[in-house]
Structure formats: C-alpha cells, structure tokens
Protein backbone atom coordinates (compact mmCIF):
# COMPACT_ATOMS: atom_id res chain seq x y z
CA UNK A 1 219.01 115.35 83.53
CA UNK A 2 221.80 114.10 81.48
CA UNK A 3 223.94 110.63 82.13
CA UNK A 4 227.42 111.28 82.74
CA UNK A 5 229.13 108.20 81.64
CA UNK A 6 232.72 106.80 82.15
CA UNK A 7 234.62 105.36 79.31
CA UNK A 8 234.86 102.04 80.48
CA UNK A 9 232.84 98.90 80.17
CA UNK A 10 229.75 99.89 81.61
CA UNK A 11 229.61 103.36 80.44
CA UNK A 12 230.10 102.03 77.06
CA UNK A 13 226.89 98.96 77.54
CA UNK A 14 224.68 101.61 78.73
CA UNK A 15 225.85 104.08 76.10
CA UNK A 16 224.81 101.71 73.43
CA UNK A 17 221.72 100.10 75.19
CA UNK A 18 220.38 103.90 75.59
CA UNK A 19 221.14 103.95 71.24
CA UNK A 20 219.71 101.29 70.96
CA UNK A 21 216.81 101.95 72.51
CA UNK A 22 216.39 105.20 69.98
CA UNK A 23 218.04 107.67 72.43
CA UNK A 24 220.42 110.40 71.60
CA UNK A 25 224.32 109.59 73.58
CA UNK A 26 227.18 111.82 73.05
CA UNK A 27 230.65 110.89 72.68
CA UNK A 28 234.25 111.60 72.14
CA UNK A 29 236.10 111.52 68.91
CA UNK A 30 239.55 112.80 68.29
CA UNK A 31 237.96 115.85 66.74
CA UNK A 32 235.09 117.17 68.82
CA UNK A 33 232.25 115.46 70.67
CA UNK A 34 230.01 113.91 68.96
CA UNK A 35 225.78 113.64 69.43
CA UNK A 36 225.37 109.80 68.25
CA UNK A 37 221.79 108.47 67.00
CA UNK A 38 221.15 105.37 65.23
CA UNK A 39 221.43 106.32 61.47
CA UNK A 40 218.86 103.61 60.91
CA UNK A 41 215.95 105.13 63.12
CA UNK A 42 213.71 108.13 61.88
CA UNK A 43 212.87 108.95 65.27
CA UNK A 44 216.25 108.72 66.75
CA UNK A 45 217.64 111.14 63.85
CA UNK A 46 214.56 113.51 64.72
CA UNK A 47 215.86 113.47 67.86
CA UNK A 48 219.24 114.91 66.94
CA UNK A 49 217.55 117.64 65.03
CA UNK A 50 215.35 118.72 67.76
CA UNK A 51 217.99 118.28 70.76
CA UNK A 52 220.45 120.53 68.67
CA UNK A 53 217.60 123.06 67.31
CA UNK A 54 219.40 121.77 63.64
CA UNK A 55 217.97 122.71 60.12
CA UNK A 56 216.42 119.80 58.72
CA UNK A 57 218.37 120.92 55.45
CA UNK A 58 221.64 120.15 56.78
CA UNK A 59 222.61 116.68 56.61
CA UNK A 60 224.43 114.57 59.08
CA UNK A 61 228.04 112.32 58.95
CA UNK A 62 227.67 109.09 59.74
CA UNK A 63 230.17 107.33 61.84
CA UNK A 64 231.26 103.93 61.66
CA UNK A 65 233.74 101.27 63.03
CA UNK A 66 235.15 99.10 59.99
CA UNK A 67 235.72 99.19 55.89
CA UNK A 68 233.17 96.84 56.34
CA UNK A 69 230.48 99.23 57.87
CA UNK A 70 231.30 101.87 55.83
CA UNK A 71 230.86 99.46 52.42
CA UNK A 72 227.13 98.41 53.04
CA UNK A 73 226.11 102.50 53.64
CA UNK A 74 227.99 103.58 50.58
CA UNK A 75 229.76 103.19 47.29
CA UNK A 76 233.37 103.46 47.41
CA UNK A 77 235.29 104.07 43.86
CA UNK A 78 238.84 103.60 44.00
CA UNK A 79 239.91 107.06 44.71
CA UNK A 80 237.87 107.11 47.78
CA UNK A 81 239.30 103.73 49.03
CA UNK A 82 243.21 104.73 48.75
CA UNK A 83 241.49 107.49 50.30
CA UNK A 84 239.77 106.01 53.62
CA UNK A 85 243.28 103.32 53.56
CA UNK A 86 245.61 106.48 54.45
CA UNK A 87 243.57 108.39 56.62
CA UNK A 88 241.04 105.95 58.50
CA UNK A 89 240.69 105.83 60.90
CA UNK A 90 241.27 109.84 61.52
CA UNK A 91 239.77 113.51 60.99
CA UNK A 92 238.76 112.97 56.87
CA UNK A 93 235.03 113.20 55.93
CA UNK A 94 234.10 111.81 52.76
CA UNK A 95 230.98 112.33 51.00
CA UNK A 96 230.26 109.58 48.62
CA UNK A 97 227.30 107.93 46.70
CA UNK A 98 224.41 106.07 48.96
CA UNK A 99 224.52 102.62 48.82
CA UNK A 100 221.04 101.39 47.57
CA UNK A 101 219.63 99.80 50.71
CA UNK A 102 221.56 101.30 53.19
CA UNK A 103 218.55 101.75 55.16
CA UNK A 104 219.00 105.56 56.92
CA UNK A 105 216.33 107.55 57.58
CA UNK A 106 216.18 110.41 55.24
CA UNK A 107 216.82 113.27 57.14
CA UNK A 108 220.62 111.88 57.68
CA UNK A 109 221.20 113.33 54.04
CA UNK A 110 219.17 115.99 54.02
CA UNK A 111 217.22 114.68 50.80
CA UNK A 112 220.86 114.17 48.83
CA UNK A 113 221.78 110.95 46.89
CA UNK A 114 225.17 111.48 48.49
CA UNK A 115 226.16 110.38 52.14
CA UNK A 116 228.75 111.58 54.12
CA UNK A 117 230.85 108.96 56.22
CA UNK A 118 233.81 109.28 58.71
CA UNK A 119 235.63 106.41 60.81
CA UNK A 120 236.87 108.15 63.83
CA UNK A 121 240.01 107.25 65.48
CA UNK A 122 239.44 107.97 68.81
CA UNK A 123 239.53 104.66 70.92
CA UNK A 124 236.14 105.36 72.59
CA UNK A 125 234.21 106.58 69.62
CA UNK A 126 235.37 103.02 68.08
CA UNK A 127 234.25 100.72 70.98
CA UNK A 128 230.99 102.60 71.19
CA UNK A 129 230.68 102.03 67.62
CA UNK A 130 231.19 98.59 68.12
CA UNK A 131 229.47 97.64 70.93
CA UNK A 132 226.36 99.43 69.12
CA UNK A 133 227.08 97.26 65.90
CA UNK A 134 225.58 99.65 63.44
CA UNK A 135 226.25 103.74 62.01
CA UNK A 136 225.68 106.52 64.43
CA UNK A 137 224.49 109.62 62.82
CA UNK A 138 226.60 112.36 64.94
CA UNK A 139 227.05 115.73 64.59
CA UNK A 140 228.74 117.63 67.33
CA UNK A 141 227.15 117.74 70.59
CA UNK A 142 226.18 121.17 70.65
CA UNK A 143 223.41 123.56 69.86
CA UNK A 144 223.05 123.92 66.32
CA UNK A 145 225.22 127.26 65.51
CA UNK A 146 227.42 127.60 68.82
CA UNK A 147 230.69 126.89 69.43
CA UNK A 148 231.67 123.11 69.18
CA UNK A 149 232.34 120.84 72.46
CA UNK A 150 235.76 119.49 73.27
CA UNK A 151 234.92 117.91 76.49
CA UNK A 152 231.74 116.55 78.41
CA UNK A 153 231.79 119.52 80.65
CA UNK A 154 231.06 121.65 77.03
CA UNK A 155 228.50 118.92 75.86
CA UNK A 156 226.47 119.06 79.52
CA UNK A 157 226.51 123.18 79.15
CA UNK A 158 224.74 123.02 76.20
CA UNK A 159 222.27 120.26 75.85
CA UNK A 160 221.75 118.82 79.16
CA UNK A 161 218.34 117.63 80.04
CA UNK A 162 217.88 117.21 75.84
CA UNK A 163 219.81 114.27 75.27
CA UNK A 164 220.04 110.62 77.42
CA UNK A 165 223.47 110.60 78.24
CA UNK A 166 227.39 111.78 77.70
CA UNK A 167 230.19 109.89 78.01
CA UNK A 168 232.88 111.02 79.21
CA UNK A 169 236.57 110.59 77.61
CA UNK A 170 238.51 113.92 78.46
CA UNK A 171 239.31 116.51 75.99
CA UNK A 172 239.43 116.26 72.54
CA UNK A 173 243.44 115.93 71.17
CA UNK A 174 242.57 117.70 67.62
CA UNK A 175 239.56 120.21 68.52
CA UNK A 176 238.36 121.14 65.28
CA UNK A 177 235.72 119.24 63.15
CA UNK A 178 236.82 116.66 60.22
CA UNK A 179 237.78 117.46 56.92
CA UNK A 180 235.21 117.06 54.43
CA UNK A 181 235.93 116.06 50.65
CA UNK A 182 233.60 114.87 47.84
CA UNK A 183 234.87 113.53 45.35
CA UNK A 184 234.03 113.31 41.27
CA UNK A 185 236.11 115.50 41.20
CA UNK A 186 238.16 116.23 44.84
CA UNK A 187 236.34 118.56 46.09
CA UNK A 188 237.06 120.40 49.48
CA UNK A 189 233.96 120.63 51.54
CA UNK A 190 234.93 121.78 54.69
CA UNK A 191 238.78 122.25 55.70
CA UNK A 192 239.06 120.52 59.17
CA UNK A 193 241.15 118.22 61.31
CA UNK A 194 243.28 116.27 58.52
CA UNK A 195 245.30 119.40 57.01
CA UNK A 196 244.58 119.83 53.21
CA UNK A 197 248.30 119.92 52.02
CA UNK A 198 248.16 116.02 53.09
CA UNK A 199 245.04 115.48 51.00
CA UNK A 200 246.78 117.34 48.23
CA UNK A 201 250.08 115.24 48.25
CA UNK A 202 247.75 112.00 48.56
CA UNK A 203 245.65 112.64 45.66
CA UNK A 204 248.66 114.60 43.35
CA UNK A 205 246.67 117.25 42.68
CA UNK A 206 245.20 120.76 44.49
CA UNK A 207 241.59 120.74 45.49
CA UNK A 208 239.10 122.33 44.63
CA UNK A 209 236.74 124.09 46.90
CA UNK A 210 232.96 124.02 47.32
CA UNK A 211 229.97 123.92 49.68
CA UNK A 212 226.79 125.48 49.27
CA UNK A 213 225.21 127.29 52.33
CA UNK A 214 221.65 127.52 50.86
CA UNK A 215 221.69 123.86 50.22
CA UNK A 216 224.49 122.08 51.76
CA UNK A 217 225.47 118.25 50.83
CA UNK A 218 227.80 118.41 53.72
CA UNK A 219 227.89 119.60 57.60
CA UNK A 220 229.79 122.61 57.98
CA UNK A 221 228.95 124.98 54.95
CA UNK A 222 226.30 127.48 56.84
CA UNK A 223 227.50 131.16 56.93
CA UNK A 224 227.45 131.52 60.23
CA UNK A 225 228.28 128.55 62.61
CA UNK A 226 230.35 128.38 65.64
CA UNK A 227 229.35 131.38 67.12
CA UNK A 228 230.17 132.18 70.48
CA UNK A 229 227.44 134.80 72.47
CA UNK A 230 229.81 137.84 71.94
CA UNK A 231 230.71 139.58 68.15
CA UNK A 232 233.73 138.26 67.14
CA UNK A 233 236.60 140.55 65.10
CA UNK A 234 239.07 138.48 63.08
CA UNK A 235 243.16 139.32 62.44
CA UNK A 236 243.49 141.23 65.34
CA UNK A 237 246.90 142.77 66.01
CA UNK A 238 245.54 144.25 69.28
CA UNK A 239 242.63 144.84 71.87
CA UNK A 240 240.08 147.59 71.06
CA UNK A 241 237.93 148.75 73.64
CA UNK A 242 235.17 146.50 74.87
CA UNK A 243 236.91 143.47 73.83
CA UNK A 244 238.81 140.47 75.19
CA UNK A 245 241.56 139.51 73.09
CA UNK A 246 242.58 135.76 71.97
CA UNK A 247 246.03 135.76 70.75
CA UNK A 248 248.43 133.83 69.25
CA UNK A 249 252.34 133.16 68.79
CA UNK A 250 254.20 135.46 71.29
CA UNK A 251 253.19 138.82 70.20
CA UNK A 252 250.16 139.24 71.56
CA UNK A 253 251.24 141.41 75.09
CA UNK A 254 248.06 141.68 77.41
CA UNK A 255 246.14 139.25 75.43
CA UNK A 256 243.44 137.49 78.29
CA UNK A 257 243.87 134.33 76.36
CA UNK A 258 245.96 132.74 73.69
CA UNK A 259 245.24 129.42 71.52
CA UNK A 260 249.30 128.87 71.38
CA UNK A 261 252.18 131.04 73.21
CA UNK A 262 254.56 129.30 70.61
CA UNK A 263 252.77 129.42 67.64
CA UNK A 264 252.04 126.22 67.45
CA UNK A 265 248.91 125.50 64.80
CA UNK A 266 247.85 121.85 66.03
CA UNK A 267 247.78 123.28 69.97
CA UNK A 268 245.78 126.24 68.57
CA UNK A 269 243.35 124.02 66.64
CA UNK A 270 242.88 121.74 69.65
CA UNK A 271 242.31 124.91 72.28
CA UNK A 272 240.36 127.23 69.81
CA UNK A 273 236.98 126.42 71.02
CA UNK A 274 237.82 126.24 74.91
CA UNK A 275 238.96 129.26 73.85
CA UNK A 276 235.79 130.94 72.08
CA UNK A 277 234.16 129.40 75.65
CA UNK A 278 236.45 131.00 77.64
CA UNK A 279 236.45 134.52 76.16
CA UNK A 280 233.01 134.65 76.03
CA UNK A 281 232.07 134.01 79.48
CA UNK A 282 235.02 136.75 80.14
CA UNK A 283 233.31 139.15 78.03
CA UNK A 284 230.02 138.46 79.88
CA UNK A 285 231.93 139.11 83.51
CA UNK A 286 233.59 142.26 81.91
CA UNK A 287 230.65 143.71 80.25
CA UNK A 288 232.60 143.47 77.06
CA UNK A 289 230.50 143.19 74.01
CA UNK A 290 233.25 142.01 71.43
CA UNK A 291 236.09 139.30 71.22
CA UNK A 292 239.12 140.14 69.21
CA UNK A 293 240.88 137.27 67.87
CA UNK A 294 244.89 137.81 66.63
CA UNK A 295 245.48 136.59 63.04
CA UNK A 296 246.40 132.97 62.32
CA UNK A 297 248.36 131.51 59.47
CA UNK A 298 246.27 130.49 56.49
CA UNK A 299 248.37 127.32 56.40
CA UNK A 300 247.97 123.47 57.76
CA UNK A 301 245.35 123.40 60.38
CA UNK A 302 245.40 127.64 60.17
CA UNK A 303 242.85 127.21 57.46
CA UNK A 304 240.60 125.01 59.24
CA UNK A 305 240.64 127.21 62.22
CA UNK A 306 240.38 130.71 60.13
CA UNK A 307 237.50 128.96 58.53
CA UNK A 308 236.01 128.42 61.79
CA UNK A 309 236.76 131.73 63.10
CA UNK A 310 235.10 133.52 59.88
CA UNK A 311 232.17 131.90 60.80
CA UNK A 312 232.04 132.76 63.88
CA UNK A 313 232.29 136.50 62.89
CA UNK A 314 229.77 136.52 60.31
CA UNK A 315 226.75 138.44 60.53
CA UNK A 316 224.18 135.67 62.39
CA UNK A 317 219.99 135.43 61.16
C-alpha cells in the first residue's frame, strides 16, 4: 500500500527520509506529478524503471532546488544560464552536457553524455528538494505510456502498492509536462508547459525541432505516449458513433466533456489529462470504444497539448 502524505512538515521529513532510504516518493510540481528517486542511487533509479514498467532507453530529468544544484550535475554555457535566469524556476527542461563527477547512476541518461535538468517551481516540489539535499530523478508518476497524473488521486490509480509513498499537494496549475530544449544549437525537444513563442523571443531566434523516438536523449519523444485505454481520434468537429467527445471553445454542442468552454489554452492544458481520465472511464461505462477529441489551436500551449494528443492517437506496440 501506498503513503498518502500531506504537504506539510511531516509529510515532507518522511517524504525525504523514505528517498533517502532508496525508496521511490511522488510529488507535485507545477506541471504534473512527479515519481522522485535519488539520482545518485542505481537501485533507487531501477526502481523508477520497474515501478513505471519504463524503457531503460529513455532517460530521466533530474530535478533540483538551486543554480547551485544544478551547476555540480552539469555544464552550463552562457546561453543556457540566461536561459535557466528567465525561466527557473518553471516548466523549461534543458538538456545540457554532464558534469564530470556528477555521480548519477547511468540509467538516469539512458547511456547519453547529455543530462537533462529542470528546477520546478512548485512550492512543494522545492521543499522536498530541499529537505532531501540532493537531485531527484522524476519522471511523471504514472505507468510508463498512460496518461500523465495531475493529482495524487491519478498517481494512487496507477502505481499504488509499487512505489513508498505520494504526497499530496492538490492539482497540478499547468497540467502538461515541461518544455524540453537542447541546446548547441536551440533545439526543441519536447513542446510543453513554458510556451515556445517565449523561448523564441528569449533566445531571438525560431527553434528548431528534434527528438528521436528510437533513441531518445530526452523524456517525451516515444511515438506513442499518453495513451488513455480507449482509441483516440484527433480534430474532431463532432461525435461519431461509439465515441465520447472532448471539446473545446463553445462549439462543441453535446460534447460529454470539454478542456475549456471559453477557449481558453492554459485551462485546456491544465484539464487535458483529467480529461483523457475522465473520457475514458466514460467510454468504459458506455461501451464506447473511441474518444473523439475537437481540434485545438496549434499555438501557445495548443502545441504542447496537440503534441500530447497525437500521441495519444498513435498506433501503440
């Protein structure tokens, strides 16, 4: 059975005694929840792997707390610092050169010289950090492939009894995973929580996009990820048969669900995966074998929830 934690003192000590002790303790961040293991310890980082059914090709982000932190894991070159300075702590992912001596076990990077790092904003994350003192390897809390948590309720659905303990900070405020850039040159990993127009304008250039799903240097990349139990159908301008329709905006008549009424991008990035929940166990009362999904602007955090949602609907191994 899995620890429900509060987000308070205690919860927090006996969050980081339990990583400390090698155990696997998932978390909030401002993004999704997280499943924290100490970076440092092979058999903690197995632990992720085998709680989340993970490739062992896919490497991890590691979290931490401070600059500091994030300096003695991995190299920082000048565009990466006026980098982390405007958007740490926050949703940005940035993949960047291991520090020789950094210490992680090697399935964190999957085998890559590179490391990706990410300083979350979200007040618990941070004290859980800190009270820990050290990196948490921490992909989301969820089985590898499914839909992403946004709260503890999601995390306990799908990996209780396989990991030591949850705490428990509410829902998520953005709901979609971090942003993930490399850099050498910009290069967009993984659209996500910060949007990539405010990337663009930061750096004075457009990105770039990459990823590899045979061999990815980031989370995020696989075809198929995401994936609720039901087929999904993309840009949806109504219900089919055998479906349950998400919607969006105020055009979407008879639609069970909606991620925003009003059209409203950051309210549909932070409900899209309650959402894919929601719809699915709908379509599993209904007998429906299909959810239909209306489209969403390719824009601001519209890409990093269409990117989501195509892999979602791709064809899954």
């Amino acid at each position: 059975m899995t620890e429900r934690l509060n987000a308070d003192a205690t919860g927090l000590a006996r969050g980081a005694a339990l990583l400390a002790a090698g155990e696997l303790v998932a978390f909030p961040t401002e993004t999704v929840y997280g499943l924290g293991g100490d970076a440092r310890s092979d058999m903690a980082v197995a632990r992720i792997f085998e709680a989340k059914g993970r490739p062992r090709f896919n490497p991890l982000i590691v979290h931490v707390a401070t600059m500091e932190m994030a300096e003695q894991v991995a190299e920082f070159p000048k565009a990466a610092r006026d980098l982390a300075q405007a958007f740490w702590p926050g949703p940005l992912t940035l993949v960047l050169p291991l520090k020789p001596g950094a210490g992680f076990s090697d399935l964190v990077t999957a085998g890559h010289e590179t490391v990706a790092v990410r300083m979350p904003a979200h007040p618990v994350a941070r004290a859980l950090l800190t009270e820990f003192g050290g990196p948490l390897a921490a992909p989301s809390a969820n089985p590898s492939g499914k839909v992403s948590p946004t709260t503890a309720d999601h995390v306990i659905e799908g990996l209780d009894g396989r990991i030591a303990a949850v705490i428990d900070g509410g829902p998520c405020e953005v709901g979609v995973e971090s942003t993930i850039l490399s850099l050498g040159p910009p290069t967009l990993l993984r659209p996500g929580g910060l949007p990539i127009e405010a990337l663009e304008e930061a750096l004075g250039q457009k990105l770039a996009s990459g990823g590899d799903a045979q061999k990815p240097n980031a989370p995020g990349q696989l075809t198929s990820h995401y994936a609720p139990g039901a087929a999904v159908r993309l840009e949806a301008a109504t219900r089919e048969p055998g479906e349950i329709w998400i919607g969006f905006d105020g055009n979407c008549d008879g639609a069970e669900l909606s991620l925003s009424p009003n059209g409203d991008l950051v309210e549909a990035a932070a409900s899209l995966f309650g959402a894919l929940r929601a719809a699915d166990r709908l379509a599993r009362e209904a007998g429906a074998t299909r959810i239909a999904v209306a489209p969403i602007p390719e824009r601001g955090l519209g890409r990093a929830i269409n990117d989501r949602l195509r892999r979602a609907a791709a064809p899954r191994g």
